[in-house]
Protein backbone atom coordinates (compact mmCIF):
# COMPACT_ATOMS: atom_id res chain seq x y z
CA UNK A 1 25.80 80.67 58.30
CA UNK A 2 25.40 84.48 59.73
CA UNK A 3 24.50 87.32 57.11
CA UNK A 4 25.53 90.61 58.52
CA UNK A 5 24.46 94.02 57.31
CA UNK A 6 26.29 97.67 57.58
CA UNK A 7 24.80 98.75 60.80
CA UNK A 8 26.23 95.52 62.87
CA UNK A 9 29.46 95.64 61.34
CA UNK A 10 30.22 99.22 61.04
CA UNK A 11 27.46 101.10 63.61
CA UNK A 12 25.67 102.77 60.79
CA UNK A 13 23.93 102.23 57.62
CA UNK A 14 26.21 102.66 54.50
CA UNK A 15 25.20 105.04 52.28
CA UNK A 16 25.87 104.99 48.36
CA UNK A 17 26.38 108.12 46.20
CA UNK A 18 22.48 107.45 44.92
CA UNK A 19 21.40 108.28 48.49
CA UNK A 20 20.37 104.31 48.63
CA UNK A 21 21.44 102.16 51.54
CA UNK A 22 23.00 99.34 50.87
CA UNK A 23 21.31 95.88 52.42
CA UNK A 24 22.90 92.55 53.26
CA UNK A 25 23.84 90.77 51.05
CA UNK A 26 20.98 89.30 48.27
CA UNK A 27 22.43 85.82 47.52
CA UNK A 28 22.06 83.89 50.84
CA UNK A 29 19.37 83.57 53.71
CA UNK A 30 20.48 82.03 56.87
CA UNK A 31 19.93 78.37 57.23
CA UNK A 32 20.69 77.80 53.62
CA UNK A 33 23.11 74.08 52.78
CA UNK A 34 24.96 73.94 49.81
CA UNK A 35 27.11 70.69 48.67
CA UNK A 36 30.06 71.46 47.20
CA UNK A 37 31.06 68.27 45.38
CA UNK A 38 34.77 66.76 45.64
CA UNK A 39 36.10 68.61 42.47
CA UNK A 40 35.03 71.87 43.85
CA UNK A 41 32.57 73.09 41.43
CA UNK A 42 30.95 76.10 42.59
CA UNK A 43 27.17 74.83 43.84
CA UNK A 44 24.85 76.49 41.71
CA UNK A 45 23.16 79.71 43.13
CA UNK A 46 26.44 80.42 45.24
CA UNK A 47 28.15 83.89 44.97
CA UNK A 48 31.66 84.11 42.95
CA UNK A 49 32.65 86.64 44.99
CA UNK A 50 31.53 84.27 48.08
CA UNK A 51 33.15 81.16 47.04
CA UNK A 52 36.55 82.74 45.68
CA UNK A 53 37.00 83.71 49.34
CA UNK A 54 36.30 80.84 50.94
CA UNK A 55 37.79 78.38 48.40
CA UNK A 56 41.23 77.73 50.17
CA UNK A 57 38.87 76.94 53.30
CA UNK A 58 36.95 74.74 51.08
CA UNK A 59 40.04 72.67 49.84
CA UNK A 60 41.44 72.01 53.40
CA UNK A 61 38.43 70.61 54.39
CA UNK A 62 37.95 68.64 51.93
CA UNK A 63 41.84 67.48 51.88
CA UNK A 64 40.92 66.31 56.32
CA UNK A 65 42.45 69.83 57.65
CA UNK A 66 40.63 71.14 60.36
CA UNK A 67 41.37 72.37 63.94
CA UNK A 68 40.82 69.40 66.19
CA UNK A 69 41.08 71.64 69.15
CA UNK A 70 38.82 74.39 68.11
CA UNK A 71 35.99 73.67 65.84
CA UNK A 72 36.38 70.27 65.52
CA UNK A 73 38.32 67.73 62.95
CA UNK A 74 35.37 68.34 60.53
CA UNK A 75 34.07 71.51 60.75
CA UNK A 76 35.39 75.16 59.91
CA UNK A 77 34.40 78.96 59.76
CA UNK A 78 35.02 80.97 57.47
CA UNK A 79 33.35 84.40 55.38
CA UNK A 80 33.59 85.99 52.35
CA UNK A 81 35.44 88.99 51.93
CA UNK A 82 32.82 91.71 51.86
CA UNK A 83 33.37 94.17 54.09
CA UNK A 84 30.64 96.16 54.84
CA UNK A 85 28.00 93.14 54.46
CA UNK A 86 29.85 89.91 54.88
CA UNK A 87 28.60 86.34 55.01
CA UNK A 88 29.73 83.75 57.45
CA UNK A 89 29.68 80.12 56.41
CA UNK A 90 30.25 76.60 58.50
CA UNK A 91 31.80 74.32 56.35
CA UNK A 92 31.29 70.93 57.37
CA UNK A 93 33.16 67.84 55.68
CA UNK A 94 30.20 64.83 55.55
């Protein structure tokens, strides 16, 4: 998992009207493992916002998609759908 701030994804910090910069994103440290169990309850502590984009990534994993030639039969990429401080996750099915 890769949290990215403003400056690496848009070459600057990103201002708000307060005159505050906004930071990466609060909810995840890289390195952190969630299980997400078989009915695909949220794990608790996980962003909405986080998991409603990744969800559909979540399911065909856990229904044995994947992309044998790329990342593997059992592992996938994908990121939630912020766009000035996205998160990157590797979902792995175990």
């Amino acid at each position: 998992m890769k949290v990215f701030g403003p400056k690496e994804i848009i070459g600057k910090d990103f201002i708000l009207l307060s005159g505050k910069p906004i930071q990466k994103c609060g909810f995840f440290d890289e390195g952190d493992k969630f299980i997400v169990p078989k009915t695909g309850i949220m794990s608790e502590g996980f962003c909405q916002h986080a998991y409603y984009a990744i969800y559909r990534s979540l399911d065909f994993i856990r229904l044995s998609g994947g992309y044998k030639d790329w990342t593997g039969e059992d592992v996938i990429y994908s990121a939630c759908s912020d766009g000035i401080r996205p998160v990157c996750f590797k979902l792995e099915r175990i």
